[in-house]
Protein backbone atom coordinates (compact mmCIF):
# COMPACT_ATOMS: atom_id res chain seq x y z
CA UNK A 1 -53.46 86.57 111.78
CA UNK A 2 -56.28 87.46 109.40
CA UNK A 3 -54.95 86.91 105.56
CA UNK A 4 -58.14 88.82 104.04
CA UNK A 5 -57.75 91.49 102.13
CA UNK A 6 -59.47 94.79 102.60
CA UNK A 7 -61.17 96.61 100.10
CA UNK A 8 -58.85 98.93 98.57
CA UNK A 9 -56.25 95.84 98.23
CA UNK A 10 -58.98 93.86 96.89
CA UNK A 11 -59.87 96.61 94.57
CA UNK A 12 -56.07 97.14 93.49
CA UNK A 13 -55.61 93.50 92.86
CA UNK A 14 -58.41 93.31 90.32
CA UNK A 15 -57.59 95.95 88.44
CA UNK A 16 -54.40 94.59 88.02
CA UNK A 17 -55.61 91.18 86.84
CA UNK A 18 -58.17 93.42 84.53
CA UNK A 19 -55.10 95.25 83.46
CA UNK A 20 -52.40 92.66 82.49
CA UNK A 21 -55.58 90.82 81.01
CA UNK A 22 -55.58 93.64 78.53
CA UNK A 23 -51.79 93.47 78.18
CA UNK A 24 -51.98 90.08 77.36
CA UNK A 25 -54.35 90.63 74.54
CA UNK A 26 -52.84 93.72 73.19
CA UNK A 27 -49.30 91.36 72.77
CA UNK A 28 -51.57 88.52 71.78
CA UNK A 29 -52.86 90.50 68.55
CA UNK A 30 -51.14 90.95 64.95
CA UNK A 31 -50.30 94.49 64.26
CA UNK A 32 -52.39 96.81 62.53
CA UNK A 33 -50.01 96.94 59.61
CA UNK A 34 -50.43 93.31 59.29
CA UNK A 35 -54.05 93.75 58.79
CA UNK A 36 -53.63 96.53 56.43
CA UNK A 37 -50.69 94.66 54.62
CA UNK A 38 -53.34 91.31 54.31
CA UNK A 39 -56.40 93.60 52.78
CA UNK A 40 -54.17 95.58 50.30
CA UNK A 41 -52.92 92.09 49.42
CA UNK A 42 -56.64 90.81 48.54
CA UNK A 43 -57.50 93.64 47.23
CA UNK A 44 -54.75 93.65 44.61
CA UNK A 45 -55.40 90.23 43.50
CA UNK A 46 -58.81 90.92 43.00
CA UNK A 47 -57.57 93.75 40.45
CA UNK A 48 -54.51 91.37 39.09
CA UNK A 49 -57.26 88.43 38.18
CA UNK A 50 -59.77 91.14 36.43
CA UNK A 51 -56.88 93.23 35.02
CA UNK A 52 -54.28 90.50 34.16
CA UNK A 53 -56.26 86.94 33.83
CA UNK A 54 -53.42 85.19 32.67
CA UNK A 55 -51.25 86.47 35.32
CA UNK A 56 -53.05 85.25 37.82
CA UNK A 57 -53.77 81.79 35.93
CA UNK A 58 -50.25 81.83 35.97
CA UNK A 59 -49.18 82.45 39.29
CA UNK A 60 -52.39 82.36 41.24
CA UNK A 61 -51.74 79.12 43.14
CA UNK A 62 -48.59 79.87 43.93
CA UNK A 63 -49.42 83.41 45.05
CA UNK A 64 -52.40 81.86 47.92
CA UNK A 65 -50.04 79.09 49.07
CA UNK A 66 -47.44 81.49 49.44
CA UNK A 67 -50.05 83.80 51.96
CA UNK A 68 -50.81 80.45 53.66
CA UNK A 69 -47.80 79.90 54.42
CA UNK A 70 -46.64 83.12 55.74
CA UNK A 71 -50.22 82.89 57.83
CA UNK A 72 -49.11 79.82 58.72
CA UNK A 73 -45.19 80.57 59.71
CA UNK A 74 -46.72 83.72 61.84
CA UNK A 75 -48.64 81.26 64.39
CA UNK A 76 -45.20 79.39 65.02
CA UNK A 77 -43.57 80.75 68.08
CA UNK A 78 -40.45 82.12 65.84
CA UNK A 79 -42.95 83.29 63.17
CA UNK A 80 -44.53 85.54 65.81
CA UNK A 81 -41.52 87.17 67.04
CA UNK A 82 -40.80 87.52 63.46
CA UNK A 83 -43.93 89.99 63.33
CA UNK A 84 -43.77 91.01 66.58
CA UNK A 85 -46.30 88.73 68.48
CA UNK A 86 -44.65 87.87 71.34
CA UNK A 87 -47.72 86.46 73.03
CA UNK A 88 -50.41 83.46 71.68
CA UNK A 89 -52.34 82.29 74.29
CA UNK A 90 -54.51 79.07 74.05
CA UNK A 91 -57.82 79.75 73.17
CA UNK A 92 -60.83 77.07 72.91
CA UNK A 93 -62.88 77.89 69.51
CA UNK A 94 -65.62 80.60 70.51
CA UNK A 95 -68.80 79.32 68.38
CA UNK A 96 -70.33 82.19 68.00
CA UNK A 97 -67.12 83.78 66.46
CA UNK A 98 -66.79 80.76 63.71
CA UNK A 99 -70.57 81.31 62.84
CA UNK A 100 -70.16 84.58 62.12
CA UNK A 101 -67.02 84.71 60.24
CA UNK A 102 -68.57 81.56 58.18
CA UNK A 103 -71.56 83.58 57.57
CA UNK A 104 -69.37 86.51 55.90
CA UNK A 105 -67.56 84.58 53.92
CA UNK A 106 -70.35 82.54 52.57
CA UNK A 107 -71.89 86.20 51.88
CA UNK A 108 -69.10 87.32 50.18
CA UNK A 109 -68.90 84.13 47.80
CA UNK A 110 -72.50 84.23 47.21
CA UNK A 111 -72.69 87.93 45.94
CA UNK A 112 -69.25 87.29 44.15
CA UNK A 113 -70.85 83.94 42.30
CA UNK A 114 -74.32 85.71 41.58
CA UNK A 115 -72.45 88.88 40.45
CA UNK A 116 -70.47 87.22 38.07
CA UNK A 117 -73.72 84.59 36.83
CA UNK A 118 -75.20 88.08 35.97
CA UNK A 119 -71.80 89.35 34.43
CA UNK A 120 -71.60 92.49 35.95
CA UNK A 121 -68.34 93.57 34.66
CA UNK A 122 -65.64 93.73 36.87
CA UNK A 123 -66.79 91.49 39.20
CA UNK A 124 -62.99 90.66 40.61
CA UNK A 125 -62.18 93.82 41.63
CA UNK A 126 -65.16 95.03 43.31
CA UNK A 127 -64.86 91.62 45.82
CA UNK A 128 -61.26 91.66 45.73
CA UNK A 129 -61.05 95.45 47.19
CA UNK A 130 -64.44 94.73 49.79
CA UNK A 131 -62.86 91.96 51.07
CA UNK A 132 -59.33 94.10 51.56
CA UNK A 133 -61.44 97.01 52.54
CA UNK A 134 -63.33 94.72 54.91
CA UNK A 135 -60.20 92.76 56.35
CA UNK A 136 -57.70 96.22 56.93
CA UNK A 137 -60.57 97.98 59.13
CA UNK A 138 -62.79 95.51 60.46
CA UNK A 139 -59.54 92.89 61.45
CA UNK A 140 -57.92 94.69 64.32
CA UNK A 141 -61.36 95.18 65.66
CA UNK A 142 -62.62 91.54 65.56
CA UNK A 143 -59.26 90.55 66.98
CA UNK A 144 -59.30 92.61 69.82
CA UNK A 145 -62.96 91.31 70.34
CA UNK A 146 -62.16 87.44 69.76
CA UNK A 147 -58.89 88.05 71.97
CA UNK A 148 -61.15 90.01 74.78
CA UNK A 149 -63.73 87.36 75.02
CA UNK A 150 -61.21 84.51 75.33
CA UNK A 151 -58.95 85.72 78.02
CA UNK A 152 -62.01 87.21 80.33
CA UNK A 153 -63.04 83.41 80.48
């Protein structure tokens, strides 16, 4: 009995394997209200710390290890059906990726440290709400890209 499949089977069964591939990575992925929720949260410290120094002095530390830890508690498997991540697949560290989201953030830094060297006033808020800006609608799309490339390997 001949087992192989003919074309049209063949055809069907990769687009299902192309198809829960994309179900996979559309489960794998934090919400877009996550993404929003993380950039309006940058971009409102950046105001607090320009608007209310002593605020942030304050509570500043405790405010970031808070958001670490929530980041943190989200890549549990309880934390993600928390937030409605049912799905985190294993996925080997794409180089590329990691050079290019070092590369940002050493961009953002640098402008932020040679912007406030040359005290341009405001300095806080203008990084604070392009890095919210910048996480809120560029996030979902780098996830989805990230997520694509590691479950097509």
């Amino acid at each position: 009995m001949d087992t192989t499949p003919t074309p049209d089977e063949a055809r069907a069964a990769l687009q299902d394997v192309d198809r829960r591939r994309t179900q996979t990575a559309a489960a794998a992925g934090r919400s877009r209200w996550a993404w929003i929720a993380a950039g309006i949260l940058i971009a409102a410290y950046g105001i607090l710390s320009d608007q209310a120094p002593q605020f942030v002095r304050t509570w500043g530390v405790a405010i970031v290890v808070l958001l670490l830890l929530v980041a943190a508690v989200g890549n549990t498997r309880r934390g993600g059906a928390l937030m409605r991540r049912p799905v985190r697949p294993r996925m080997a560290p794409d180089q590329a990726s990691i050079l290019w989201l070092a590369l940002v953030l050493a961009l953002v830094v640098g402008v932020t440290t040679v912007a406030a060297a040359m005290d341009i006033p405001h300095v806080a808020v203008w990084s604070g709400l392009a890095v919210g800006v910048l996480l809120a609608a560029a996030g979902p799309w780098w996830q989805r890209r990230v997520l694509a490339r590691a479950l097509s390997r």
